[in-house]
N, C-alpha and C. Protein backbone atom coordinates (compact mmCIF):
# COMPACT_ATOMS: atom_id res chain seq x y z
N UNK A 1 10.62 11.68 -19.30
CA UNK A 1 10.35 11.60 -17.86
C UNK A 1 9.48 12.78 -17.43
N UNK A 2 8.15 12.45 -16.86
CA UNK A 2 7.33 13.87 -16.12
C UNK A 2 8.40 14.82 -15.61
N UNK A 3 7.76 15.76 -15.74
CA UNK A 3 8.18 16.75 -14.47
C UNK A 3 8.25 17.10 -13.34
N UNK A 4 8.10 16.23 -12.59
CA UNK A 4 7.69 16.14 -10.85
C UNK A 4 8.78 17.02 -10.11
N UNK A 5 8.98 18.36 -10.21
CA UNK A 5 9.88 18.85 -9.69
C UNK A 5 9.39 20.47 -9.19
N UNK A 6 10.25 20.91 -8.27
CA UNK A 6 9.79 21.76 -7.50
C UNK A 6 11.71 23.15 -7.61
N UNK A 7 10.80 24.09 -8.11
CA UNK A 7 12.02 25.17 -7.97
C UNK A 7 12.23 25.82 -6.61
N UNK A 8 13.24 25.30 -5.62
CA UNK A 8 13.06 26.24 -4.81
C UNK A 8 13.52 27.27 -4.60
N UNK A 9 13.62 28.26 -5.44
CA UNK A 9 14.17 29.91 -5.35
C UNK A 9 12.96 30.58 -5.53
N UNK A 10 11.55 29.76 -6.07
CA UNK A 10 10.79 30.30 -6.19
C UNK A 10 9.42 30.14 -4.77
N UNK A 11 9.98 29.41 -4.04
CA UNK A 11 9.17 29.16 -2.68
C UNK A 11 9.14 30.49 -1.82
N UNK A 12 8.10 30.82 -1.14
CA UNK A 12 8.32 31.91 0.05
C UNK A 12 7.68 30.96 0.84
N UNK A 13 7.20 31.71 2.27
CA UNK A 13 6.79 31.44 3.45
C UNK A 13 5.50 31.07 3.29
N UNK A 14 4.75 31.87 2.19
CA UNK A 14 3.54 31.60 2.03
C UNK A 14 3.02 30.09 0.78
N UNK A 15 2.88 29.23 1.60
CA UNK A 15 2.82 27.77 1.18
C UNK A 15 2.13 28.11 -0.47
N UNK A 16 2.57 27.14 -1.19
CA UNK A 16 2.32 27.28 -2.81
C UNK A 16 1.94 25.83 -3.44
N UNK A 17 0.72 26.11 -4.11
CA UNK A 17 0.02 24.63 -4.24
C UNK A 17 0.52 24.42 -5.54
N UNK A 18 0.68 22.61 -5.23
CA UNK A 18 0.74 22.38 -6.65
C UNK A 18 0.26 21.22 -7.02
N UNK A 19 0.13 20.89 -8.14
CA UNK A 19 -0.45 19.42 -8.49
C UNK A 19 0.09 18.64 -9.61
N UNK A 20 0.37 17.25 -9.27
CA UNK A 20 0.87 16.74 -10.15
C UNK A 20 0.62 15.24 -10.46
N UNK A 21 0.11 14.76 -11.72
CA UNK A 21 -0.51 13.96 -12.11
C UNK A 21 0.49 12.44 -12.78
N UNK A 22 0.36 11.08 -12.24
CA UNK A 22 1.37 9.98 -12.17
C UNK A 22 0.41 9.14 -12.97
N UNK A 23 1.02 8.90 -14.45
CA UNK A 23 0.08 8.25 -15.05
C UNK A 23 0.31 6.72 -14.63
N UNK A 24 -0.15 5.47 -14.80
CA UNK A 24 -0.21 4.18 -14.82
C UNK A 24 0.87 3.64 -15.62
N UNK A 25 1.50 4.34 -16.58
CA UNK A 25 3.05 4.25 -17.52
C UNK A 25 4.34 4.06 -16.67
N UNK A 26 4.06 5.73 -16.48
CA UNK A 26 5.33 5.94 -15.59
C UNK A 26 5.41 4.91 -14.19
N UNK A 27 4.23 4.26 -13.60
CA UNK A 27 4.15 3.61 -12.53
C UNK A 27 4.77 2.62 -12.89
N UNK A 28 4.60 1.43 -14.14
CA UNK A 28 4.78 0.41 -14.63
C UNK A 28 6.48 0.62 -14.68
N UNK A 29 6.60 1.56 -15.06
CA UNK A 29 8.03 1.24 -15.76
C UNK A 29 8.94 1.54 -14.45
N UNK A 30 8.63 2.13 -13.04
CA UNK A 30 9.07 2.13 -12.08
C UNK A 30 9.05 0.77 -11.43
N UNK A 31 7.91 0.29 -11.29
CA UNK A 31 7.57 -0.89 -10.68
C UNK A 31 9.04 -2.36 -11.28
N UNK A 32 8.87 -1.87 -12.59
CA UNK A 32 9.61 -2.63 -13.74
C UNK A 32 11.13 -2.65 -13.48
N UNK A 33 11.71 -1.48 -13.17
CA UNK A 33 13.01 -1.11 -12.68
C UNK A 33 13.36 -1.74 -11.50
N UNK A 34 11.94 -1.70 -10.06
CA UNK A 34 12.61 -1.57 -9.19
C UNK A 34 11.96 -3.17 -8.63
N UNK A 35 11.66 -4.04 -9.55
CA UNK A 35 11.20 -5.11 -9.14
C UNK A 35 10.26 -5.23 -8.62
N UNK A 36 9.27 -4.58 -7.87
CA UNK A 36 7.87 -4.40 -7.30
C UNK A 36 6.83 -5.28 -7.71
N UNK A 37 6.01 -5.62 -6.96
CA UNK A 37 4.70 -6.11 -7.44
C UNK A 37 4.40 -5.35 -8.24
N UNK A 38 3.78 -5.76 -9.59
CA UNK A 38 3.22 -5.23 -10.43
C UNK A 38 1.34 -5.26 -10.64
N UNK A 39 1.08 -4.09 -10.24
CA UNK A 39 -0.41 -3.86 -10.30
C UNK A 39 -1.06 -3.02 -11.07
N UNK A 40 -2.31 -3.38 -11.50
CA UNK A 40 -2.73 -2.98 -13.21
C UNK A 40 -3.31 -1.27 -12.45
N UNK A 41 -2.94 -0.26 -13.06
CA UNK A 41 -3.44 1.39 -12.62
C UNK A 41 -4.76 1.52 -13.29
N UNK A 42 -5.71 1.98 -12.46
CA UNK A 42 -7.26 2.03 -12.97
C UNK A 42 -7.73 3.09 -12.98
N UNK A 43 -6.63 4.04 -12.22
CA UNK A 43 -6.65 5.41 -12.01
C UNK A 43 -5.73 6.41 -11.87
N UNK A 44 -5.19 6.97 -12.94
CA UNK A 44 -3.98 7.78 -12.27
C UNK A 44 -4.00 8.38 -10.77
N UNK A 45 -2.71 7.98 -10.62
CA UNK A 45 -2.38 9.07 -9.01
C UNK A 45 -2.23 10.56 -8.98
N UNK A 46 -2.96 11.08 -8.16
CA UNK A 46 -2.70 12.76 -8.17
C UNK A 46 -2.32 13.03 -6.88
N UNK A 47 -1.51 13.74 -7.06
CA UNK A 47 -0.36 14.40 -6.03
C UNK A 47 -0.89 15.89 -6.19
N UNK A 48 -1.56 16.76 -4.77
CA UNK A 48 -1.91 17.32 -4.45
C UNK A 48 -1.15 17.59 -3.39
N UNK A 49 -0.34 18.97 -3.42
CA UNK A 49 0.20 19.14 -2.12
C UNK A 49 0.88 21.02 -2.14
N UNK A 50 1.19 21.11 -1.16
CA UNK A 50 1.54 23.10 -0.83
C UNK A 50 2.69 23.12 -0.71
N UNK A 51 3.79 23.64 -0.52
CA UNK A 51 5.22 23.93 -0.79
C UNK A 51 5.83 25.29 -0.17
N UNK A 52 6.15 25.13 0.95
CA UNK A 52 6.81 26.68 1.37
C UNK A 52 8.34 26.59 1.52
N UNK A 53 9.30 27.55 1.78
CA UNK A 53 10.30 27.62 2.37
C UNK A 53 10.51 28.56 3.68
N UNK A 54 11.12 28.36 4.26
CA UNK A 54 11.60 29.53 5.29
C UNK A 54 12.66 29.88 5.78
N UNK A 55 13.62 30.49 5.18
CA UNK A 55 15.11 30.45 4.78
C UNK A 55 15.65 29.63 4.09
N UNK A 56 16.13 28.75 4.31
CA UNK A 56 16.88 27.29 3.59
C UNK A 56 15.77 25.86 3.86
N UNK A 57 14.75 26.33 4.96
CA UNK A 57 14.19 24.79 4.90
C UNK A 57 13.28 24.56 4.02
N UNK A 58 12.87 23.90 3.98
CA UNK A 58 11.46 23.82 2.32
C UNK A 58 10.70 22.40 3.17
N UNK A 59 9.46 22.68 3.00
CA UNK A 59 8.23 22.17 3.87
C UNK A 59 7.36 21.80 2.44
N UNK A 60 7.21 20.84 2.28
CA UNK A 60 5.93 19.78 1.63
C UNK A 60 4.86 19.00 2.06
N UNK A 61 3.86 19.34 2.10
CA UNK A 61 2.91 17.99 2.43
C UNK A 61 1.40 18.39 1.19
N UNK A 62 0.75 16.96 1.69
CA UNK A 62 -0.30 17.17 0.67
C UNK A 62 -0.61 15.55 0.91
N UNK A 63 -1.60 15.40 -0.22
CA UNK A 63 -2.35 13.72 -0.23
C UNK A 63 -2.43 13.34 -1.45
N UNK A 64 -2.21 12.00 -1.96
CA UNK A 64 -2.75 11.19 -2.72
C UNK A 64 -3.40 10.63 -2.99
N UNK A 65 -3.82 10.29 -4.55
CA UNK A 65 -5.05 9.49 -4.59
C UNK A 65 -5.30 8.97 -6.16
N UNK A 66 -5.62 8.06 -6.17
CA UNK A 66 -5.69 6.93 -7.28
C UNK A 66 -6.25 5.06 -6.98
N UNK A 67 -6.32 4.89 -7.96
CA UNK A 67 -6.93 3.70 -8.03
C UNK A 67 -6.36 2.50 -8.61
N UNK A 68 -6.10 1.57 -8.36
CA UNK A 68 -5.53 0.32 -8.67
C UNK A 68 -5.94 -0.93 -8.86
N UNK A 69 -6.10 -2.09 -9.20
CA UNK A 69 -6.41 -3.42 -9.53
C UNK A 69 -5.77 -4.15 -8.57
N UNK A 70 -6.17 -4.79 -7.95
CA UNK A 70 -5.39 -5.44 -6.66
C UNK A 70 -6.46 -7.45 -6.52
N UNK A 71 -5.92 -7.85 -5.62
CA UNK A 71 -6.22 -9.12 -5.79
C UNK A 71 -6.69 -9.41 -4.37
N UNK A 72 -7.63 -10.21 -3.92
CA UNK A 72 -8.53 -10.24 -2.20
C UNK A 72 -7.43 -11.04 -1.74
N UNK A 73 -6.61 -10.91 -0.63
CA UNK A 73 -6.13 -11.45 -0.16
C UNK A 73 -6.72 -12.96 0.93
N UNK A 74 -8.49 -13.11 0.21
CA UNK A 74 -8.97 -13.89 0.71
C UNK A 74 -9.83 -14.63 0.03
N UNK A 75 -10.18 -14.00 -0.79
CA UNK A 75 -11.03 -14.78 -2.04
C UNK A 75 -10.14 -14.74 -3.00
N UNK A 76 -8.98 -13.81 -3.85
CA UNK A 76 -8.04 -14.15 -4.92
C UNK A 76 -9.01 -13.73 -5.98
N UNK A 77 -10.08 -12.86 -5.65
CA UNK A 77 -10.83 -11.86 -6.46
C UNK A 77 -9.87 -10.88 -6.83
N UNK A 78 -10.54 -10.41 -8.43
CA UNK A 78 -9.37 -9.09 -9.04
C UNK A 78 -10.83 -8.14 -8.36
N UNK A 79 -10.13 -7.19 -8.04
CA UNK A 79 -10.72 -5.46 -7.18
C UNK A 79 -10.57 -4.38 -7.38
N UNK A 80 -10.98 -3.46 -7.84
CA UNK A 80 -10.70 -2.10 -8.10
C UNK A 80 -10.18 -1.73 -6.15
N UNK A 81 -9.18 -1.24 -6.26
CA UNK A 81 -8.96 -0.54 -4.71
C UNK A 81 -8.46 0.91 -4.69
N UNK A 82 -8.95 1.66 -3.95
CA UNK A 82 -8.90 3.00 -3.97
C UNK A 82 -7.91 3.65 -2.71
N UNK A 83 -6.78 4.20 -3.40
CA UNK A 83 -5.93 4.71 -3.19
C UNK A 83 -5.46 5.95 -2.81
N UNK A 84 -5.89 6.15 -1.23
CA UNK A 84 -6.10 8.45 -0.23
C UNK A 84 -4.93 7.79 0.80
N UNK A 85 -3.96 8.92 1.14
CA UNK A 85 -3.07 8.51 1.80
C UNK A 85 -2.42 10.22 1.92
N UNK A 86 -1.83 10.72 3.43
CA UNK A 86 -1.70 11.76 3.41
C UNK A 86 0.15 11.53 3.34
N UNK A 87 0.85 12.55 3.23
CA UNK A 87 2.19 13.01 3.45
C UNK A 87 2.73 13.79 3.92
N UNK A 88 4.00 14.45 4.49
CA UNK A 88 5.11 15.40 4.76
C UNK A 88 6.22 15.55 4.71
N UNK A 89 7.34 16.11 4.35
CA UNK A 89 8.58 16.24 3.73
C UNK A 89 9.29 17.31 4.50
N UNK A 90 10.30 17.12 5.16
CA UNK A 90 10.77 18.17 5.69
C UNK A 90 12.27 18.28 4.98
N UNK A 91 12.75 19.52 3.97
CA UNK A 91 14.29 19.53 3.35
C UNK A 91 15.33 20.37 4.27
N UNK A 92 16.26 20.15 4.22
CA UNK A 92 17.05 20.74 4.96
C UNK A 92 18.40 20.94 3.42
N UNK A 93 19.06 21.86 3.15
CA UNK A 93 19.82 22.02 2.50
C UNK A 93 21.15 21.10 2.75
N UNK A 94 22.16 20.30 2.13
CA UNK A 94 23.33 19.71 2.18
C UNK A 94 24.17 20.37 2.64
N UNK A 95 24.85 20.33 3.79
CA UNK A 95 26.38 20.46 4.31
C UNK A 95 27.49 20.03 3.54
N UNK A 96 28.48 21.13 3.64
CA UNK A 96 29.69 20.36 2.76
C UNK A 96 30.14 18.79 3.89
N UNK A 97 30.22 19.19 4.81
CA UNK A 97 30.65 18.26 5.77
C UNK A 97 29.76 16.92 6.01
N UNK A 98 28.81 16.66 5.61
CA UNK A 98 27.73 16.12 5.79
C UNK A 98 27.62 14.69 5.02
N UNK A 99 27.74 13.43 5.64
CA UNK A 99 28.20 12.03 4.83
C UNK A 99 26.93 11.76 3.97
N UNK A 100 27.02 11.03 3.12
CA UNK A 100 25.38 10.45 2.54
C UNK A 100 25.82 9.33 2.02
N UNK A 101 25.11 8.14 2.37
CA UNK A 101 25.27 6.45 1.81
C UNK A 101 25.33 6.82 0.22
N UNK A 102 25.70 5.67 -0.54
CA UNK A 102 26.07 5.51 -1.73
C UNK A 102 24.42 5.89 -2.40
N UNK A 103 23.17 5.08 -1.78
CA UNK A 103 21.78 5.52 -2.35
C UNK A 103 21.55 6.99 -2.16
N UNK A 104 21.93 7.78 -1.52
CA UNK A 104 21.42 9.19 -1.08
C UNK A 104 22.40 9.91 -1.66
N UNK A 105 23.71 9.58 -2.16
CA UNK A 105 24.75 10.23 -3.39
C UNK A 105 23.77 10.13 -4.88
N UNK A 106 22.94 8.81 -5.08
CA UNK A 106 22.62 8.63 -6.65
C UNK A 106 21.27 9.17 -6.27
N UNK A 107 20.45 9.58 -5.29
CA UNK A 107 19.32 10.26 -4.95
C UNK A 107 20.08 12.08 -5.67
N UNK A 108 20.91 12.43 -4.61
CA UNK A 108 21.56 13.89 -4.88
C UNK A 108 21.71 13.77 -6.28
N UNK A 109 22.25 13.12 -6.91
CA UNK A 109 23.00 13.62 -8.32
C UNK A 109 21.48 12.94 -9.53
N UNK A 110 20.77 12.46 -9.34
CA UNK A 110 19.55 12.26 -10.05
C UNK A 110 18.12 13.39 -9.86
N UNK A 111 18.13 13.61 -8.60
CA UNK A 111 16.83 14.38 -8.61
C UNK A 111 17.27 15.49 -7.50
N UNK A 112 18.53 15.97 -6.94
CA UNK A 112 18.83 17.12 -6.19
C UNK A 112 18.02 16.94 -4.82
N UNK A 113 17.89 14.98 -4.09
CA UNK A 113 17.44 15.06 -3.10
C UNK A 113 17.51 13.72 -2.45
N UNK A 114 17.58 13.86 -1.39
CA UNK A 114 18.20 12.82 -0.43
C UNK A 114 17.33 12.62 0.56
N UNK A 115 16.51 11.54 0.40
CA UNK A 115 15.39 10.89 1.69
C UNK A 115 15.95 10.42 2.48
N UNK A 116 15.46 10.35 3.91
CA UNK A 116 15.64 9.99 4.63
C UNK A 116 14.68 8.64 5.31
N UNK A 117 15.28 7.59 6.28
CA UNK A 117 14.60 6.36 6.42
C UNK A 117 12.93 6.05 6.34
N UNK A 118 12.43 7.95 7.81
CA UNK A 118 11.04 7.66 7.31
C UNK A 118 10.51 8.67 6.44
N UNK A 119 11.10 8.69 5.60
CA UNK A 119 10.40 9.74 4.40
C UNK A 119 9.82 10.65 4.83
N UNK A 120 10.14 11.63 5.39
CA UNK A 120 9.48 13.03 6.72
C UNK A 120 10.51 13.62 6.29
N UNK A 121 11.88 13.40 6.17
CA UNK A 121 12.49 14.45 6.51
C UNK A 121 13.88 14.41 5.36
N UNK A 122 14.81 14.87 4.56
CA UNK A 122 15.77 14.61 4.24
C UNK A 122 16.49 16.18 3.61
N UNK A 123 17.15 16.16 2.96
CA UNK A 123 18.46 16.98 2.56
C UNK A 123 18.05 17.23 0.45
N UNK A 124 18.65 18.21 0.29
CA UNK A 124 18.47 18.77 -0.79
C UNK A 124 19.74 19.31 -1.36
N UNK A 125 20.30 19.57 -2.86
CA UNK A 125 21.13 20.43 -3.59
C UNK A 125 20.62 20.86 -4.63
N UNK A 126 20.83 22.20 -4.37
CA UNK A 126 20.94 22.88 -5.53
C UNK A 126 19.72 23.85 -5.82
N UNK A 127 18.79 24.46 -6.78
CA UNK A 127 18.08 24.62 -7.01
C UNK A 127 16.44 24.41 -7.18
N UNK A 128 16.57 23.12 -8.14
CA UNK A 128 15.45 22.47 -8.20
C UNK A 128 15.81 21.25 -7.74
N UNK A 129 14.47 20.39 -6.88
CA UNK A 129 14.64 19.22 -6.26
C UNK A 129 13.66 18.22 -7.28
N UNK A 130 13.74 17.29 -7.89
CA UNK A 130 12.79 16.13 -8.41
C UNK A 130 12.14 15.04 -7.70
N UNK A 131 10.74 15.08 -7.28
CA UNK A 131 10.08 14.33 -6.50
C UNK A 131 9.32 13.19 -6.57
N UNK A 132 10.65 12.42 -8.07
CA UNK A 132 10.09 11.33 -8.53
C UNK A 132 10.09 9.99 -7.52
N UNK A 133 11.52 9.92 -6.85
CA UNK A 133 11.56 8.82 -6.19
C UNK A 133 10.57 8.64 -4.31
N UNK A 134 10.42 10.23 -4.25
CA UNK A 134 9.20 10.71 -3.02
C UNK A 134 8.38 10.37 -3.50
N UNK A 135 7.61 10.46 -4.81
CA UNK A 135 6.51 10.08 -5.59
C UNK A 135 6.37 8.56 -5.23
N UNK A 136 7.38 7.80 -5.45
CA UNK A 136 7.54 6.51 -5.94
C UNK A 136 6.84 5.59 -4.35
N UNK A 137 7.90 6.50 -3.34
CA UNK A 137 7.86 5.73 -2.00
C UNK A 137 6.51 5.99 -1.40
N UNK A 138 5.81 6.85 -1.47
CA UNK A 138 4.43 7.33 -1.18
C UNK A 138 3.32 6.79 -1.59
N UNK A 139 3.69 6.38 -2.87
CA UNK A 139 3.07 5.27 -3.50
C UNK A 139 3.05 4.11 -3.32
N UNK A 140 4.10 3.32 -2.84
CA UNK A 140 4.34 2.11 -2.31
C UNK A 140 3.62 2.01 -0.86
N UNK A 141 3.79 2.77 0.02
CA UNK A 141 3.43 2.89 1.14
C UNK A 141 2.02 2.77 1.63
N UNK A 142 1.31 3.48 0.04
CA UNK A 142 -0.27 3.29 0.47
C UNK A 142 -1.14 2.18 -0.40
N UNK A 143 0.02 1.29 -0.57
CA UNK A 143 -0.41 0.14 -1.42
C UNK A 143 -0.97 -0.99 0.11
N UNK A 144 -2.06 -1.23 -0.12
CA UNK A 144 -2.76 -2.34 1.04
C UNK A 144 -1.68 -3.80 1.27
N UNK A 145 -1.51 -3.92 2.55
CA UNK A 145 -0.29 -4.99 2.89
C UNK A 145 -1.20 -6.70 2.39
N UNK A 146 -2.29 -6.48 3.12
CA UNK A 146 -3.20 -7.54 2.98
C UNK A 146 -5.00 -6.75 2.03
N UNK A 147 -4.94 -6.56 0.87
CA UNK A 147 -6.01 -6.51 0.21
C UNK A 147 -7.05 -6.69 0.52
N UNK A 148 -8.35 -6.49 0.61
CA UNK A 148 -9.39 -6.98 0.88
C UNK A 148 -10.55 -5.97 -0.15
N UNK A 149 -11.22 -7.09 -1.21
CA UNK A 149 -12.21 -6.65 -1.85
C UNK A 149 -13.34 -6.08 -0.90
N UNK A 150 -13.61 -6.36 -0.13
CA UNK A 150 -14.63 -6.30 1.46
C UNK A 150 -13.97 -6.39 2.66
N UNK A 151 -13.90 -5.90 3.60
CA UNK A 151 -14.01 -5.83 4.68
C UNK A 151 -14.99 -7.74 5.85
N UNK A 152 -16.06 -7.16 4.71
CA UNK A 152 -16.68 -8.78 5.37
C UNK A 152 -16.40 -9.93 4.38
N UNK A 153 -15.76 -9.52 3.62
CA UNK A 153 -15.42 -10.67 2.34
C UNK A 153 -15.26 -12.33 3.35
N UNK A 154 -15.70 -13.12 2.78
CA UNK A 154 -15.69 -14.59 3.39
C UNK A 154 -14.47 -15.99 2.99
N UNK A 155 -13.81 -15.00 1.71
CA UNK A 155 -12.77 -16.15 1.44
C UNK A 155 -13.32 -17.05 0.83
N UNK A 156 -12.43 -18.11 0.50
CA UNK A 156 -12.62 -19.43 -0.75
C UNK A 156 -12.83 -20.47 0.49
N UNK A 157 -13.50 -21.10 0.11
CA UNK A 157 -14.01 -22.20 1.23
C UNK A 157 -12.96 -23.45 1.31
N UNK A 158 -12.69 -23.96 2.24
CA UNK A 158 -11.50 -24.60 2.76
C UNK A 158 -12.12 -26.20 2.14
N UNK A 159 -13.49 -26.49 1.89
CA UNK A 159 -13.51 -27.83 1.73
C UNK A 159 -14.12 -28.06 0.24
N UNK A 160 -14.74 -27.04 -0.36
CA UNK A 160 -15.15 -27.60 -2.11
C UNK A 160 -14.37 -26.39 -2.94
N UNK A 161 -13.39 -25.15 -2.19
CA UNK A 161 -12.75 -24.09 -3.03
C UNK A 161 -13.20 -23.54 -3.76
N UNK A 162 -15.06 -23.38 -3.39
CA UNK A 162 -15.65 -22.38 -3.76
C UNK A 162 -15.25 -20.70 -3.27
N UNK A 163 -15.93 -19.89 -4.03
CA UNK A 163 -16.04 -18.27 -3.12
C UNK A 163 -16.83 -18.35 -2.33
N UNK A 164 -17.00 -18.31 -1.24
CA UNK A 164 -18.18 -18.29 -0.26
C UNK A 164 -18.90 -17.02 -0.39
N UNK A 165 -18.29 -15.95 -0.97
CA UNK A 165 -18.91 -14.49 -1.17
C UNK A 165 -20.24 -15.12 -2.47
N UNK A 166 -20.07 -16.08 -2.57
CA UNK A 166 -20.95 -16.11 -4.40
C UNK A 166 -21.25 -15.18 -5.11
N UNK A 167 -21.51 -15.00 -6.41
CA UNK A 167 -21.58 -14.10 -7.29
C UNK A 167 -21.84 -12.67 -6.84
N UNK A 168 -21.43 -11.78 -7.28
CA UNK A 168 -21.68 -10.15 -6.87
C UNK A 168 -23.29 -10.06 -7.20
N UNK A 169 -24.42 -10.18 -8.08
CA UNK A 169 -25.23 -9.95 -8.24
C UNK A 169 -26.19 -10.72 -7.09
N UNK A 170 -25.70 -12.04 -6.69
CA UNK A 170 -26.34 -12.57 -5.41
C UNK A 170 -25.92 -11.66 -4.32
N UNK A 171 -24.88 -11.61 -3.90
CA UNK A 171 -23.77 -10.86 -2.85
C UNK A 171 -24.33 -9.63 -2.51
N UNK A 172 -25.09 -8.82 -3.36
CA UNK A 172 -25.46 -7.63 -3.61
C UNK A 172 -26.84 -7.58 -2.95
N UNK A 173 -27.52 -8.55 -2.56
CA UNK A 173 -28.92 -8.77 -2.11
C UNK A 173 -29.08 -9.87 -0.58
N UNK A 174 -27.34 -9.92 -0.60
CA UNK A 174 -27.04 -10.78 0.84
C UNK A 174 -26.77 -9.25 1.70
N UNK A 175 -27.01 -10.13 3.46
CA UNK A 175 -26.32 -8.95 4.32
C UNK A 175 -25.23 -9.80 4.01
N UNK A 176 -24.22 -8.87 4.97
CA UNK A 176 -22.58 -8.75 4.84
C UNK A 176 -22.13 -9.90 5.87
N UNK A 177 -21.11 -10.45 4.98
CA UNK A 177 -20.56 -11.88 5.83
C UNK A 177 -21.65 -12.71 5.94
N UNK A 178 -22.74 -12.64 4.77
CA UNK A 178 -23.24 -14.36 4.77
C UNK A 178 -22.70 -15.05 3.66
N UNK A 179 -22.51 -16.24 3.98
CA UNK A 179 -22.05 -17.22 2.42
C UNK A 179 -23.44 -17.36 1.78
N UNK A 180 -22.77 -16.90 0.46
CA UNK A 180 -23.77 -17.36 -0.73
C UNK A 180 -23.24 -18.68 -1.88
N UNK A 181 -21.83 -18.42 -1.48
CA UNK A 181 -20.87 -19.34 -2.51
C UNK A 181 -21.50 -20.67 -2.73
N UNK A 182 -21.81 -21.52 -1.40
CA UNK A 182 -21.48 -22.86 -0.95
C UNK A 182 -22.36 -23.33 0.15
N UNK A 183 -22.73 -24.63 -0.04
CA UNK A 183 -23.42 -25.51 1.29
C UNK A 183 -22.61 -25.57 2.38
N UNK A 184 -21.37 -25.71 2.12
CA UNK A 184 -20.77 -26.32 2.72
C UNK A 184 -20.68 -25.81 4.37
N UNK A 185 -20.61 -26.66 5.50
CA UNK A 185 -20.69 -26.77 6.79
C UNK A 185 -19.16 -26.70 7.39
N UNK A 186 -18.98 -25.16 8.41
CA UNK A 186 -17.78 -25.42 9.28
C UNK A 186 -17.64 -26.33 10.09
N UNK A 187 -16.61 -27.27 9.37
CA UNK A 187 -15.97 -28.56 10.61
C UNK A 187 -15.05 -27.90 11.91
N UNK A 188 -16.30 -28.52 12.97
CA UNK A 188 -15.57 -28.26 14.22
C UNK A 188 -14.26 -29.18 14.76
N UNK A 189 -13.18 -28.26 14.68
CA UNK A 189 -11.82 -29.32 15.20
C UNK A 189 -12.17 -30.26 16.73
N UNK A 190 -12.37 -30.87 16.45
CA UNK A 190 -12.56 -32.08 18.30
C UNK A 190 -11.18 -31.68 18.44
N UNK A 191 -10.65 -31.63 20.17
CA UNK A 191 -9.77 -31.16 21.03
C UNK A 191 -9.34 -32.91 20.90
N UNK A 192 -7.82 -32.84 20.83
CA UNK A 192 -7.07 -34.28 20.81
C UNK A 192 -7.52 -35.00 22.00
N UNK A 193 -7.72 -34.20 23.13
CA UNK A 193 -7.83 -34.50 24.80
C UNK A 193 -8.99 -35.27 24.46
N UNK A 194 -9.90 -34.53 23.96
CA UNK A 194 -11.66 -35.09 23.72
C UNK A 194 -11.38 -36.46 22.91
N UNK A 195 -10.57 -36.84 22.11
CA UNK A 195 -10.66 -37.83 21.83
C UNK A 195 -9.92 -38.89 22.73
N UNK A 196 -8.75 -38.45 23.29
CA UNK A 196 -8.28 -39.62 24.24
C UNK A 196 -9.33 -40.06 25.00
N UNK A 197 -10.30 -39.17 25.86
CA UNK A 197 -10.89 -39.20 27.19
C UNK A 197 -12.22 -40.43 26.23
N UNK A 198 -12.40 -40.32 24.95
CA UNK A 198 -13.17 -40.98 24.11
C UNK A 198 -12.84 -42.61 24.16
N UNK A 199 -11.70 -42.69 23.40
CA UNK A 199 -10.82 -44.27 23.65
C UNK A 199 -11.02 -44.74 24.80
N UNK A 200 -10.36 -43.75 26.21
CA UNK A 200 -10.65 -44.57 27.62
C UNK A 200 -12.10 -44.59 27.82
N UNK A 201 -12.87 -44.32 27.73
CA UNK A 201 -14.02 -44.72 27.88
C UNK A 201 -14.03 -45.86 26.90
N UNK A 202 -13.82 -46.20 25.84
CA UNK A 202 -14.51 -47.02 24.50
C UNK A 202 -13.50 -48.70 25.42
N UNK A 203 -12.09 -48.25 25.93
CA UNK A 203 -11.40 -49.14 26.66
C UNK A 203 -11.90 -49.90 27.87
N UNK A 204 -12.33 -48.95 28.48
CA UNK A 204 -12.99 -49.25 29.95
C UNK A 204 -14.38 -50.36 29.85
N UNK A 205 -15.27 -49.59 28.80
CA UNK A 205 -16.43 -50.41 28.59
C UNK A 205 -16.50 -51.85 27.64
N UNK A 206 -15.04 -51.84 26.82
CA UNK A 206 -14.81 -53.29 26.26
C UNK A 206 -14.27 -54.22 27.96
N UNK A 207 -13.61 -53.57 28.68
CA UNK A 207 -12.77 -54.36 29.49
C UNK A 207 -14.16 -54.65 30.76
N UNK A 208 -14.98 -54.44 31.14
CA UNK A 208 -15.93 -54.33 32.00
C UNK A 208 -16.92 -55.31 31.40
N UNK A 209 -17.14 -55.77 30.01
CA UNK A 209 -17.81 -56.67 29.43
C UNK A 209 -17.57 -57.47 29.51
């Protein structure tokens, strides 16, 4: 298992950088554990971030970044997608008195740390804290909800299930959001009304004959 961990006896006031590198392995075999969509890594993730304390609290932030294989949530194109997303962590040391759900007991006794709902803020024991499962959620978070190879990407065409984007080497010499895929013509929906008001007329002029 990496080392994704942070000593804090060795933190002062004056923030302390560190960096730490999430290969496409360790992602898989998380993803694998925790049931996740599984997406091909094209780029390891690097975890870039500063580290202070100031008495008992311990302060983290920093940004990520990596690259992934992802799928157009409109064409069903495979995509390289690029993966910058910032963070912050606020620890507060454990109270004896202090309850923690059954997940934030196997958080404490696995990595000496206990997240909280929006990942900003949670609780710590002991010495060193492990920032595998912070790793994990940070990562999930800056995974795209709805994909998009483009921004103007055009989608699979609703009537021959072509790409309307057509080939990248055409695509590449189109402006943005024209179809290259396909002939094919947007069918305008007729309004139901437009067709009743159609019949009474087609009614009126049989009955008038």
């Amino acid at each position: 298992m990496p080392d994704f961990l942070i000593q804090i006896e060795r933190l002062t006031e004056e923030p302390k950088r560190l960096e730490f590198d999430v290969s496409g392995t360790w992602w898989g075999d998380r993803e694998r554990a925790t049931q996740t969509e599984m997406c091909e890594v094209e780029e390891p993730f690097r975890f870039v971030l500063s580290a202070s304390r100031v008495q008992d609290e311990v302060f983290i932030e920093g940004a990520v970044s990596g690259r992934v294989g992802r799928e157009c949530s409109r064409c069903v194109k495979r995509y390289p997608h690029p993966l910058h997303d910032t963070y912050r962590l606020a620890l507060s040391p454990i109270k004896g008195h202090e309850s923690v759900d059954p997940e934030g007991k196997r958080g404490l006794a696995q990595n000496g740390l206990c997240l909280g709902e929006d990942l900003e803020a949670g609780l710590y024991r002991g010495s060193v804290v492990r920032l595998d499962d912070f790793f994990g959620e940070v990562i999930a978070l800056a995974m795209p909800i709805q994909p998009l190879c483009d921004d103007a990407c055009l989608g699979i065409c609703s009537h021959c299930g072509e790409n309307r984007n057509g080939p990248d080497e055409q695509r590449s010499q189109q402006s943005p959001g024209t179809a290259t895929g396909c002939d094919c013509k947007d069918e305008k929906i007729e309004s139901p009304f437009a067709v009743l008001a159609s019949l009474k007329q087609d009614q009126g002029g049989g009955q008038g004959g």
